[in-house]
PDB file of N, CA and C in Angstrom:
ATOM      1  N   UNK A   1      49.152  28.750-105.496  1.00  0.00           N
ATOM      2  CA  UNK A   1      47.720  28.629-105.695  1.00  0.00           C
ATOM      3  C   UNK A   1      47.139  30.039-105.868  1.00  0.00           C
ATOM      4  N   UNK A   2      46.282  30.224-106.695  1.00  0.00           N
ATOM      5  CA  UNK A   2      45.960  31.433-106.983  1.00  0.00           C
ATOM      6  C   UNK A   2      44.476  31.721-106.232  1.00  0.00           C
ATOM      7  N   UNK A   3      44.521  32.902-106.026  1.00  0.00           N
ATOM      8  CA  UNK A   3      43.787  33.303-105.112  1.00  0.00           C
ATOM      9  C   UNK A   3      41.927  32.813-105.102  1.00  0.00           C
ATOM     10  N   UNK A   4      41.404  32.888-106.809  1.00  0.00           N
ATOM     11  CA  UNK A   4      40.168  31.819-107.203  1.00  0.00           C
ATOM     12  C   UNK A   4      40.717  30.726-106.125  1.00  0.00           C
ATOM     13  N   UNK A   5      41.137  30.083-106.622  1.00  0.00           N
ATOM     14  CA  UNK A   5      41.028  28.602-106.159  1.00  0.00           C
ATOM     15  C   UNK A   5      41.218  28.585-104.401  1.00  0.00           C
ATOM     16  N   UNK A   6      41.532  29.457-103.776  1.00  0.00           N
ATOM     17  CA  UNK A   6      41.509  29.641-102.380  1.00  0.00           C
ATOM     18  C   UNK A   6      40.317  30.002-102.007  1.00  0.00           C
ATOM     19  N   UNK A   7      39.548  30.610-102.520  1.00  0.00           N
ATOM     20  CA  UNK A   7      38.343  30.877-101.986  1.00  0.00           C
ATOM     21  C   UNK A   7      37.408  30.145-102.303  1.00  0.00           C
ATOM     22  N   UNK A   8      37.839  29.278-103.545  1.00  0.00           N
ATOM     23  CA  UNK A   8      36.742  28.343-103.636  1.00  0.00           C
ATOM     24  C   UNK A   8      36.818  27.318-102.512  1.00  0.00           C
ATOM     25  N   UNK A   9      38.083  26.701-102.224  1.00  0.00           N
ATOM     26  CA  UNK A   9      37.964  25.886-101.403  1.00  0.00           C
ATOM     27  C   UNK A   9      37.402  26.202 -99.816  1.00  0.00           C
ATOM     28  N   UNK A  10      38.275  27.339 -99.355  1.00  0.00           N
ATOM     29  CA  UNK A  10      37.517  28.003 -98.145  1.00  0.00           C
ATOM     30  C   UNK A  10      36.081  27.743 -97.770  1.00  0.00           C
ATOM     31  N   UNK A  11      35.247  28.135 -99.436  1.00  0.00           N
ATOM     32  CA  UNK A  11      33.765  28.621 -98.998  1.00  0.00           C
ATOM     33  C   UNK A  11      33.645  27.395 -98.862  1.00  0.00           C
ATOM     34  N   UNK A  12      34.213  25.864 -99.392  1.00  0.00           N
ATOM     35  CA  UNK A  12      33.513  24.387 -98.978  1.00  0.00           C
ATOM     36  C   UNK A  12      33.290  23.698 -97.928  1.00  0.00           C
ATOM     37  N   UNK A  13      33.943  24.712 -96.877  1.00  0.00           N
ATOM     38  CA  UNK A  13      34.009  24.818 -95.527  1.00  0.00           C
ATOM     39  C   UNK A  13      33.347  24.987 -94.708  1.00  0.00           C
ATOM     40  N   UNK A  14      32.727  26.299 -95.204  1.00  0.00           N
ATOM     41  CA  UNK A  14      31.326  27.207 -94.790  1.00  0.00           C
ATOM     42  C   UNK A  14      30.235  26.485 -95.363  1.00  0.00           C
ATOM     43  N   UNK A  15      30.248  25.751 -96.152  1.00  0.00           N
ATOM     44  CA  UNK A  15      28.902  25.024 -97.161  1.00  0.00           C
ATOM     45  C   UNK A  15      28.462  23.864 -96.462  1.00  0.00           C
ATOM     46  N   UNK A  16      29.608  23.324 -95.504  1.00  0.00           N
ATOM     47  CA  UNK A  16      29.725  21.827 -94.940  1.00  0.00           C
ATOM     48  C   UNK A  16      29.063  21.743 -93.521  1.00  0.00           C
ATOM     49  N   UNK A  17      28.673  23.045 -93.111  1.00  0.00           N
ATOM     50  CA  UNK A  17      28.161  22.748 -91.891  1.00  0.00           C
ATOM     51  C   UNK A  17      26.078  23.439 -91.857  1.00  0.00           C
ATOM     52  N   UNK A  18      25.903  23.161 -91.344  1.00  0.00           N
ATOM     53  CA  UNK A  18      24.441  23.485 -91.989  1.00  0.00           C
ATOM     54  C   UNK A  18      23.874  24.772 -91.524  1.00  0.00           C
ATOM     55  N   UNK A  19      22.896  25.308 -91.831  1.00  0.00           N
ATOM     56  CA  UNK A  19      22.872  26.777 -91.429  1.00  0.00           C
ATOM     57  C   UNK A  19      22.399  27.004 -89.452  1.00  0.00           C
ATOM     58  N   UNK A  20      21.663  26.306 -89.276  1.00  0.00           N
ATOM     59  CA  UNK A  20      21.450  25.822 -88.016  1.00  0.00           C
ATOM     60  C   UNK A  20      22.337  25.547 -86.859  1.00  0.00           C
ATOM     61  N   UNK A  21      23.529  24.494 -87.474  1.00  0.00           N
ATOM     62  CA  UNK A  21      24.426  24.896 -86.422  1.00  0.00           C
ATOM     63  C   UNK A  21      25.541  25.876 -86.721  1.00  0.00           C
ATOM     64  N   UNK A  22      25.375  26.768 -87.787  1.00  0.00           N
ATOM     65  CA  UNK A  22      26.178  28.223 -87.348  1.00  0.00           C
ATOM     66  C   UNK A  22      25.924  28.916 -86.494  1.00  0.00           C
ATOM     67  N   UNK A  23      26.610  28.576 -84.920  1.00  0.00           N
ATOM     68  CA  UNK A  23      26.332  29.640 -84.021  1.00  0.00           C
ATOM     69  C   UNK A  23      26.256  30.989 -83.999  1.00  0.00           C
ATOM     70  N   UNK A  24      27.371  31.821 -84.856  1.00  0.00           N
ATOM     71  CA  UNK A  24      27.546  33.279 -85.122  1.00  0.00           C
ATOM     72  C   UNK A  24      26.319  33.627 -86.243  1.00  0.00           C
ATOM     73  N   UNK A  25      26.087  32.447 -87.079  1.00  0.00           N
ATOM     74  CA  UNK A  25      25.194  33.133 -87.695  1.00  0.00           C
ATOM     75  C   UNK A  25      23.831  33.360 -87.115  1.00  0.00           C
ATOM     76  N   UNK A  26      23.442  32.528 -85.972  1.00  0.00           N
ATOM     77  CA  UNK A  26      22.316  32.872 -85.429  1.00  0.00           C
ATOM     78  C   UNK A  26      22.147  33.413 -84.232  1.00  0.00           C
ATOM     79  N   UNK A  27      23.843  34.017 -83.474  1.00  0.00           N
ATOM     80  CA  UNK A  27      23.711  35.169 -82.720  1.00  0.00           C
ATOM     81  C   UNK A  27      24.353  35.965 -82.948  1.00  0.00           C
ATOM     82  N   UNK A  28      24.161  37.282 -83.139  1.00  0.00           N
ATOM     83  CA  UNK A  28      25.121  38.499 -83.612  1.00  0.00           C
ATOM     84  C   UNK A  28      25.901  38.498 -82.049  1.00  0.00           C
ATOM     85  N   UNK A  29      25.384  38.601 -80.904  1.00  0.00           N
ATOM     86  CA  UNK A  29      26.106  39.016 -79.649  1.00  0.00           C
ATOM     87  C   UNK A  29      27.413  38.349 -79.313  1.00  0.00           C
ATOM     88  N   UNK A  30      27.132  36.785 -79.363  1.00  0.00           N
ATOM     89  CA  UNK A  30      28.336  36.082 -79.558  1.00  0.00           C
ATOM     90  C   UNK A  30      29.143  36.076 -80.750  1.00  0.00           C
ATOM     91  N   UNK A  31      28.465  36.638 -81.742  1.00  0.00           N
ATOM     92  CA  UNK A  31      29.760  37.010 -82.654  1.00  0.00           C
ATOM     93  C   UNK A  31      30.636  38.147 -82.377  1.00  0.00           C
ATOM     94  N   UNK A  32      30.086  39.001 -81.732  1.00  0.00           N
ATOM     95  CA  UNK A  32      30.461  40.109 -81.973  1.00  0.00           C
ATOM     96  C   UNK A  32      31.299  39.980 -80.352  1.00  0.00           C
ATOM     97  N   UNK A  33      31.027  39.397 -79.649  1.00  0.00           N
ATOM     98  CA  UNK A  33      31.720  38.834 -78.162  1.00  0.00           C
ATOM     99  C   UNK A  33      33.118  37.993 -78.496  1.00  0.00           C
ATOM    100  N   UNK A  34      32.667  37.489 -79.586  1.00  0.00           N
ATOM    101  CA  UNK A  34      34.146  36.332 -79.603  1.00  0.00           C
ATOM    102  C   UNK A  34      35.379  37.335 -80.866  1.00  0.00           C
ATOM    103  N   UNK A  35      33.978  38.586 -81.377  1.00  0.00           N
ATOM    104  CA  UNK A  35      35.167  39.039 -82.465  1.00  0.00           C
ATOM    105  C   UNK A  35      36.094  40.317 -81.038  1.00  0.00           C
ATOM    106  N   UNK A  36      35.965  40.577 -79.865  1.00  0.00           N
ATOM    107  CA  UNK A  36      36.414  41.443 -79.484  1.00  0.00           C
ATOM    108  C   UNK A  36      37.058  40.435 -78.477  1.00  0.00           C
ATOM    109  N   UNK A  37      36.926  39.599 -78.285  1.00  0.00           N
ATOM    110  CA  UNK A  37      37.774  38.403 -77.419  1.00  0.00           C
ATOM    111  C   UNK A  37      39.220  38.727 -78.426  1.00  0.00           C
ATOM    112  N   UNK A  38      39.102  38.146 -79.461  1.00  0.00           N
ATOM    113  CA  UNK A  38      39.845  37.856 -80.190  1.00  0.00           C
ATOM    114  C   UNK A  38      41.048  38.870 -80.611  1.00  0.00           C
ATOM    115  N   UNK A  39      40.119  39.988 -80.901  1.00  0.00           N
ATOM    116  CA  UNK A  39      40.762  41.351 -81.006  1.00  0.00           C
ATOM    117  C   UNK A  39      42.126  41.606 -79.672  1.00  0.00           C
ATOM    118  N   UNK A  40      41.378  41.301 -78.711  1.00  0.00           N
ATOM    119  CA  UNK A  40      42.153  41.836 -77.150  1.00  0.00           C
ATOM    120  C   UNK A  40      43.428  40.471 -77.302  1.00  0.00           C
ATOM    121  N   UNK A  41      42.864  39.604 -77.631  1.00  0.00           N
ATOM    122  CA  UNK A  41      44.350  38.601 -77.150  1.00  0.00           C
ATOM    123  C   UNK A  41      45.192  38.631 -78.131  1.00  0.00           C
ATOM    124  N   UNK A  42      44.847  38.813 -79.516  1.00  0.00           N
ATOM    125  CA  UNK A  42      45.900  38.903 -80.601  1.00  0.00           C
ATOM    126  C   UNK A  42      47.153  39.997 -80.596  1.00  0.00           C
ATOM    127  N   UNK A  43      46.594  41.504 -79.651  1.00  0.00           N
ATOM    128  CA  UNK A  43      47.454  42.618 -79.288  1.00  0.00           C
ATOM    129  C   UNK A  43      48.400  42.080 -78.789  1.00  0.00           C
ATOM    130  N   UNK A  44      48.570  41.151 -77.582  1.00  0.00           N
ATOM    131  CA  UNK A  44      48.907  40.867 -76.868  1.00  0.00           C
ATOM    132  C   UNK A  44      50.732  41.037 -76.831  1.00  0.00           C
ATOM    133  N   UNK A  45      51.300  40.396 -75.872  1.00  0.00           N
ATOM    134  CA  UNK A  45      52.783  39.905 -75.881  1.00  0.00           C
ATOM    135  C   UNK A  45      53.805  39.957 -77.300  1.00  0.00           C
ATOM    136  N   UNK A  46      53.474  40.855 -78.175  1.00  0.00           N
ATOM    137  CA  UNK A  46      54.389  41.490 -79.122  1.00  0.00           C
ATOM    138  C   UNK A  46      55.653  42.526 -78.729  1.00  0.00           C
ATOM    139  N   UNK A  47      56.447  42.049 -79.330  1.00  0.00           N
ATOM    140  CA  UNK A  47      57.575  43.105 -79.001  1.00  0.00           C
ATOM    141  C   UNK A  47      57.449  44.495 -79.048  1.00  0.00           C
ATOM    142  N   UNK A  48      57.819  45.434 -78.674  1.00  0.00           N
ATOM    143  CA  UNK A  48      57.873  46.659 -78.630  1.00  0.00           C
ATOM    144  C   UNK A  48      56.209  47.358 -78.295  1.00  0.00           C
ATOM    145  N   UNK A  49      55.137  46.157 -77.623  1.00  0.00           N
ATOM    146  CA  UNK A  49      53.985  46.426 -76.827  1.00  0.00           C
ATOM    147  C   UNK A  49      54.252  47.079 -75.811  1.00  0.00           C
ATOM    148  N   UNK A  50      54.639  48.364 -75.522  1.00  0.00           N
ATOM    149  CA  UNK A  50      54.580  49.361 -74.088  1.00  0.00           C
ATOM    150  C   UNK A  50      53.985  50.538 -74.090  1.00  0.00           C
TER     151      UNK A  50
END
C-alpha cells in the first residue's frame, strides 16, 4: 500500500470522532502529560538498557 492511500485512510479516523470529544485537542496539558507518559514507558525493558 502506498503511502497516499495510508494516510488517507488514517485521517478517516481522526474525521470520525467529533471535535468535542477530542480530549487532546481540547487540553494541551493532558496531551502533553500522556505524550511524556508514553515517552518514559516505551524506553523501558530493552536490551542493552543500563
Amino acid at each position: 500500500m502506498d503511502l497516499e492511500r495510508q494516510r488517507e485512510i488514517a485521517s478517516k479516523g481522526g474525521r470520525s470522532v467529533p471535535a468535542e470529544k477530542r480530549s487532546f485537542s481540547q487540553d494541551r496539558e493532558l496531551a502533553s502529560a500522556a505524550g511524556r507518559k508514553g515517552g518514559q514507558s516505551t524506553g523501558t525493558g530493552r536490551p542493552g538498557d543500563e
